[in-house]
N, C-alpha and C. Protein backbone atom coordinates (compact mmCIF):
# COMPACT_ATOMS: atom_id res chain seq x y z
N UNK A 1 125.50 97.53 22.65
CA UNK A 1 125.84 97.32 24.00
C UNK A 1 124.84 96.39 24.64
N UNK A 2 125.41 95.28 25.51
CA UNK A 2 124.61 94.41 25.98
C UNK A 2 123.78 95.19 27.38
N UNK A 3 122.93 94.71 27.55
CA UNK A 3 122.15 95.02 28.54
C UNK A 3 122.32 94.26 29.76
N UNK A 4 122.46 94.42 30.28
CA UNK A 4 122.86 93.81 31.97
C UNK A 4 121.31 93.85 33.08
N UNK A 5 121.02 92.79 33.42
CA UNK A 5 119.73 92.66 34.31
C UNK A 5 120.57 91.62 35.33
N UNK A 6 120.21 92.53 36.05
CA UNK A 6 120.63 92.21 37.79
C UNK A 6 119.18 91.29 38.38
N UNK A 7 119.61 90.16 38.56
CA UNK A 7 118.90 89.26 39.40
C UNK A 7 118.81 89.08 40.96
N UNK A 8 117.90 89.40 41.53
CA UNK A 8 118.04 89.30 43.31
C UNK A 8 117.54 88.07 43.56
N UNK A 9 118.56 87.39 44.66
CA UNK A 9 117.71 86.36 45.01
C UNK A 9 116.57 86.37 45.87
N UNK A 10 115.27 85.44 45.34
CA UNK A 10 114.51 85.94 46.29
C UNK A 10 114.08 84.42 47.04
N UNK A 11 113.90 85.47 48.18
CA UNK A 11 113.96 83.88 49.15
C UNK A 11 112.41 83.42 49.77
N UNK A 12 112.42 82.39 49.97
CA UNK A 12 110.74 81.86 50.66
C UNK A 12 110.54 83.22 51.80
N UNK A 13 109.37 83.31 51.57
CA UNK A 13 108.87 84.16 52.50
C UNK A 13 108.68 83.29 54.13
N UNK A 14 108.66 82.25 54.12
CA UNK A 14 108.68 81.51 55.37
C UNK A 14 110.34 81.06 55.89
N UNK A 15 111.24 81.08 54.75
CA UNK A 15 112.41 81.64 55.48
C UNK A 15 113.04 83.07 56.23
N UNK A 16 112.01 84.36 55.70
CA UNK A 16 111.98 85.10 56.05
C UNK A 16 111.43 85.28 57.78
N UNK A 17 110.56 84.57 57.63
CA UNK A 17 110.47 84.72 58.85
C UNK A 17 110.57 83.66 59.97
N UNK A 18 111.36 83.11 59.91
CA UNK A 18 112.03 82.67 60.47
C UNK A 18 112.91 83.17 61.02
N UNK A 19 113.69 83.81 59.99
CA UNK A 19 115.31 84.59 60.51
C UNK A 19 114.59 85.56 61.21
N UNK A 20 113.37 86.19 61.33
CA UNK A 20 113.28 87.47 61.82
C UNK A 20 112.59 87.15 63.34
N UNK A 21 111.95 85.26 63.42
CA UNK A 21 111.20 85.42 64.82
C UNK A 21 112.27 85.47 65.67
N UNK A 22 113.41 85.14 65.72
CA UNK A 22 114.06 85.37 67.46
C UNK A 22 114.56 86.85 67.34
N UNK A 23 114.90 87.88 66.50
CA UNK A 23 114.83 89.33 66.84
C UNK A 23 113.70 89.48 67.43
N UNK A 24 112.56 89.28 66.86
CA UNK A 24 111.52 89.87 67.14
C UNK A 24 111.22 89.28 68.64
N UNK A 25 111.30 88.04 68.87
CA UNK A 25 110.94 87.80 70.08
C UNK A 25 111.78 88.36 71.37
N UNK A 26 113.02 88.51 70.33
CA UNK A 26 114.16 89.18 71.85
C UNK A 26 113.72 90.85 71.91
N UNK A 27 112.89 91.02 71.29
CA UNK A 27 112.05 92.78 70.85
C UNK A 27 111.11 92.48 72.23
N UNK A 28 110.13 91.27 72.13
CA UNK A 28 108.84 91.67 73.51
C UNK A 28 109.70 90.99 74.33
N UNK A 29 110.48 90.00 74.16
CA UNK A 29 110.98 90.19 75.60
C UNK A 29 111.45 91.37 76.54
N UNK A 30 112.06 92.20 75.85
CA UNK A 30 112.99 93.16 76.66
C UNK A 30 111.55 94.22 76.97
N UNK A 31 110.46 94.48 75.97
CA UNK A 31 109.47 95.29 76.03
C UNK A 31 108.46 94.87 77.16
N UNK A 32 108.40 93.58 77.42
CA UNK A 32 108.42 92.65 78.58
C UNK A 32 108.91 93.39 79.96
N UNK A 33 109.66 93.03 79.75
CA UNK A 33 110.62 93.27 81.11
C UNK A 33 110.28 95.11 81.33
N UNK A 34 110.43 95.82 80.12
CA UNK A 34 110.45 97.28 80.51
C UNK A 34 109.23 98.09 80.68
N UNK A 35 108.03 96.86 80.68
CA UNK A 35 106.87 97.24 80.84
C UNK A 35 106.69 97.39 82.69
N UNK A 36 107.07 95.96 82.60
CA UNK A 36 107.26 95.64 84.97
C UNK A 36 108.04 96.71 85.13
N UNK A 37 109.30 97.08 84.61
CA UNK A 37 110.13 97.69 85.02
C UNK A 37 109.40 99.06 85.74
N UNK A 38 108.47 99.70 84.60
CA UNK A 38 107.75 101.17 84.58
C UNK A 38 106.49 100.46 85.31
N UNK A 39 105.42 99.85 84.88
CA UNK A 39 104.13 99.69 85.78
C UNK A 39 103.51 98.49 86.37
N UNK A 40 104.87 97.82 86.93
CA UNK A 40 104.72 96.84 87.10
C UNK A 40 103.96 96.68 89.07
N UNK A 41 103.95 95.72 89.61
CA UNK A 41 103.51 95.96 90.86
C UNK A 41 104.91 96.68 91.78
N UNK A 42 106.23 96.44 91.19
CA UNK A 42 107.24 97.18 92.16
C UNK A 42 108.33 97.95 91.07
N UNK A 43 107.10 98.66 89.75
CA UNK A 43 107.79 99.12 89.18
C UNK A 43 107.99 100.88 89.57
N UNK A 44 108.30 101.93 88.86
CA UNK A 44 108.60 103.55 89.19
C UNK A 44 106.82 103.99 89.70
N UNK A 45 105.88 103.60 88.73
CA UNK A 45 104.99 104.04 89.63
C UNK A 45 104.57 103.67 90.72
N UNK A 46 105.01 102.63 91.33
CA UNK A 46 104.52 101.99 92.36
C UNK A 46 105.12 102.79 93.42
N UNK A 47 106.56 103.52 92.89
CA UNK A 47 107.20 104.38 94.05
C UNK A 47 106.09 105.29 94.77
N UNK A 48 105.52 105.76 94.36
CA UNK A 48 104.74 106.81 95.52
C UNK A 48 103.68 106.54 96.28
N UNK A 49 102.94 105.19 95.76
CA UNK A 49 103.08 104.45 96.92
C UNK A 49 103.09 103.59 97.83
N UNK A 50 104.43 103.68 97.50
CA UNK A 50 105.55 102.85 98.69
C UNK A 50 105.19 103.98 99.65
N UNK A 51 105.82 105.27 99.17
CA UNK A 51 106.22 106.57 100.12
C UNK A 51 105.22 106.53 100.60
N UNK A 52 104.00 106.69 100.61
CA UNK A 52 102.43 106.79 101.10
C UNK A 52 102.56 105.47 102.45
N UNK A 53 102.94 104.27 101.95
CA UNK A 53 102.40 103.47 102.81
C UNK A 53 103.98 103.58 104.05
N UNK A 54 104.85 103.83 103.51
CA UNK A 54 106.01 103.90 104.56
C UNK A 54 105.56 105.20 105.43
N UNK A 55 104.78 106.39 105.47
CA UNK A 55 104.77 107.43 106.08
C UNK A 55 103.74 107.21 107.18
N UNK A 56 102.23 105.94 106.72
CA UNK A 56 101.22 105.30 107.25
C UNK A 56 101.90 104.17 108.65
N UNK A 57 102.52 103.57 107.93
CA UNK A 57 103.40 102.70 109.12
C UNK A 57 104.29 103.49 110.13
N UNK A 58 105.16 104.76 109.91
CA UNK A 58 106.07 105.30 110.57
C UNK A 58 104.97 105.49 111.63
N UNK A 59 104.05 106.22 111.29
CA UNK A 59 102.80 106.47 112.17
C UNK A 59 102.37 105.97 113.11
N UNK A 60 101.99 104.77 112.33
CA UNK A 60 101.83 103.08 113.29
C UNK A 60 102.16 102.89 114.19
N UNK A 61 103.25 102.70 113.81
CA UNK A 61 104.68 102.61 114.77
C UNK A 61 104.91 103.53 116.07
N UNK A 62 104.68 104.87 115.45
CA UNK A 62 104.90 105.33 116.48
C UNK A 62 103.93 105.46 117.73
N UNK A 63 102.80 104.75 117.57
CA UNK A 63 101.42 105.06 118.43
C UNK A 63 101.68 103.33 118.69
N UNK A 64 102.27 102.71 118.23
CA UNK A 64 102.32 101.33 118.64
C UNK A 64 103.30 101.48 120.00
N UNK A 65 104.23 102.30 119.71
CA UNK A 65 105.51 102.80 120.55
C UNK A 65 105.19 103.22 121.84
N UNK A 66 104.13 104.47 122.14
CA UNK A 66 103.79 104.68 122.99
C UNK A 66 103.25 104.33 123.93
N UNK A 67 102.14 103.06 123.14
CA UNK A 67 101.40 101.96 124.13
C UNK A 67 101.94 101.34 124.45
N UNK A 68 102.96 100.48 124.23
CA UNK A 68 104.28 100.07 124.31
C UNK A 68 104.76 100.67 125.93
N UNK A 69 105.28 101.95 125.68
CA UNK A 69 105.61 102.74 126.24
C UNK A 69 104.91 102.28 127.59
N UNK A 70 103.86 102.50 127.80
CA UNK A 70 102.78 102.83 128.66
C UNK A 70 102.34 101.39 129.33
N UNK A 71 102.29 100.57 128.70
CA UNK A 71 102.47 98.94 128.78
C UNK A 71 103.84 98.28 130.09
N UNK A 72 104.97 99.02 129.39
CA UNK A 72 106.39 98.42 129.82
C UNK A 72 106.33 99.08 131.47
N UNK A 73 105.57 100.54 131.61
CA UNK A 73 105.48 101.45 132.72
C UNK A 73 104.62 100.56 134.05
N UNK A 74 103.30 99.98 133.38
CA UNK A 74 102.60 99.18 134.25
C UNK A 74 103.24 97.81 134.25
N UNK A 75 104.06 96.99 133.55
CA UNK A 75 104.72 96.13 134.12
C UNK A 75 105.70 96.25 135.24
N UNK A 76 106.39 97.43 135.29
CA UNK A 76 107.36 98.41 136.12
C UNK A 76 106.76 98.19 137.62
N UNK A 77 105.41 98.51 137.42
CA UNK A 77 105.09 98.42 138.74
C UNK A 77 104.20 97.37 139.16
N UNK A 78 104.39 96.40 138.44
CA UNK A 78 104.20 94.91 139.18
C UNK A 78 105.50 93.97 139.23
N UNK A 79 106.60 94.55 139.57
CA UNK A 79 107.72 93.91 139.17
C UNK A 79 107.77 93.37 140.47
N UNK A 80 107.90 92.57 140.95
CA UNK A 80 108.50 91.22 142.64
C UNK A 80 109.15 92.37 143.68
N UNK A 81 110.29 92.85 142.90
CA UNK A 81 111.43 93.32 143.69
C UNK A 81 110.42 94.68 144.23
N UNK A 82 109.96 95.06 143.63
CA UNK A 82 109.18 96.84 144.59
C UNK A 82 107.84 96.45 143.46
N UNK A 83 106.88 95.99 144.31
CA UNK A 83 105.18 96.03 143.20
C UNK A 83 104.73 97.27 144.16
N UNK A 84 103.95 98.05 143.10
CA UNK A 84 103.37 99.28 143.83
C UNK A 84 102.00 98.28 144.63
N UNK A 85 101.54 98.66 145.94
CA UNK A 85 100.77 97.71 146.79
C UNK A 85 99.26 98.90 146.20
N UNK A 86 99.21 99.65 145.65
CA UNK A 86 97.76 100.44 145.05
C UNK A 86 97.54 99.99 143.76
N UNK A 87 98.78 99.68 142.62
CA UNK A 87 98.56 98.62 141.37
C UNK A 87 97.71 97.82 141.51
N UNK A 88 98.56 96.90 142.55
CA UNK A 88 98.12 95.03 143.13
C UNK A 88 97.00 95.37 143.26
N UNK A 89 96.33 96.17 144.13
CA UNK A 89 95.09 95.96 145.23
C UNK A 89 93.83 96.43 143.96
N UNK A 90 94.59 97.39 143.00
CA UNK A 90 93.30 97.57 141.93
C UNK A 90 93.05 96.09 140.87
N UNK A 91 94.71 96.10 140.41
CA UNK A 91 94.36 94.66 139.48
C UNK A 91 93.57 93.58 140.41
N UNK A 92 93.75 92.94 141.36
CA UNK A 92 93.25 91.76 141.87
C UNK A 92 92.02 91.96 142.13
N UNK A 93 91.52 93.26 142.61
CA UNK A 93 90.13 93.48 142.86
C UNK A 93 89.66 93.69 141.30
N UNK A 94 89.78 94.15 140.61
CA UNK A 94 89.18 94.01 139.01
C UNK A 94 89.14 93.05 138.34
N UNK A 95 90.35 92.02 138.34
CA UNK A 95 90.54 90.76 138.22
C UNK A 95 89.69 90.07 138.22
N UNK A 96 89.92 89.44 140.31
CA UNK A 96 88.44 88.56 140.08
C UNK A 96 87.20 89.08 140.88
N UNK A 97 87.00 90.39 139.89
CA UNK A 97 85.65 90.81 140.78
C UNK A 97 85.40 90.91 141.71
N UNK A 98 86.26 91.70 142.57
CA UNK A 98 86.41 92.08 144.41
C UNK A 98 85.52 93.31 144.64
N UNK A 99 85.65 93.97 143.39
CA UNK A 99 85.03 95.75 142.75
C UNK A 99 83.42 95.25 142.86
N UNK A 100 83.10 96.14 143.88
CA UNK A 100 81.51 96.17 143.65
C UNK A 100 81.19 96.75 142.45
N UNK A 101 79.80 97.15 141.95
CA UNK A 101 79.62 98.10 140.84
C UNK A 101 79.13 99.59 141.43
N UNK A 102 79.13 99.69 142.38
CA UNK A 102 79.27 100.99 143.24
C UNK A 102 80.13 101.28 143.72
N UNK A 103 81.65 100.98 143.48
CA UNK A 103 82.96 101.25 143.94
C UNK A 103 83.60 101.67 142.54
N UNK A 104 84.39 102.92 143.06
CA UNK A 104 85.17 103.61 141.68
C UNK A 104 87.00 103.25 142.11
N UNK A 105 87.13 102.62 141.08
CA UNK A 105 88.83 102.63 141.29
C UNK A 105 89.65 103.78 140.70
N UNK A 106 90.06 104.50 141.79
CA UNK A 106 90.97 105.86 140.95
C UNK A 106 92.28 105.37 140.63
N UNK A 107 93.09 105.67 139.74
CA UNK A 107 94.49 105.20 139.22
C UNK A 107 94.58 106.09 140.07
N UNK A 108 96.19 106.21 140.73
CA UNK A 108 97.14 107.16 141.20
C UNK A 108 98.12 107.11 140.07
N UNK A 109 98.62 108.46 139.91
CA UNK A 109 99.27 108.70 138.94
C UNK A 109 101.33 108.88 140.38
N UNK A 110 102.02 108.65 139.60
CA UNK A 110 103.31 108.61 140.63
C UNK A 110 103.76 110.47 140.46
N UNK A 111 104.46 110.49 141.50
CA UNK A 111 104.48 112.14 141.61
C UNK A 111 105.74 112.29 141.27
């Protein structure tokens, strides 16, 4: 009985890799991408904090709001149509220095 020997072809090892660099490169690409994805600057860890700095600003905001608030109230009463005449008489004297330094200006608060 004849003997049978199976021959493989064998190929350049620099054709080998060849065929294998664009798998491999489409391998770090995607490992690439799923690295930003997880720790990137706006990747899942970055979520908490976001939450941290969105809870810091709501804050902000809201103390920005109030001065605001408190701001829009004293424009209220320098408005043309009705200026409170105890506003005027404190701003202009503080203004341009009408206020001795032995004179106390009391706010009136409105009732």
């Amino acid at each position: 009985m004849a003997k049978l020997t199976v021959r493989y072809a064998t190929r350049p090892k620099l054709s080998i890799i060849k065929t294998a660099a664009l798998p491999a490169l489409g391998v770090l690409v995607i490992c690439n991408f799923a690295g930003y994805a997880l720790a990137g600057p706006n990747g899942l860890f970055a979520l908490g904090d976001y939450r941290h700095q969105l809870e810091r600003k709501t804050q902000e905001l809201q103390a920005i709001q109030g001065e605001r608030a408190v701001l829009q109230h004293r424009v209220d009463l320098l408005d043309q149509r009705h200026t409170d005449p105890d506003m005027a008489d404190e701003l202009v004297r503080r203004d341009l220095g009408l206020a001795r330094p032995d004179e106390v200006i009391i706010p009136m608060t409105d009732k």
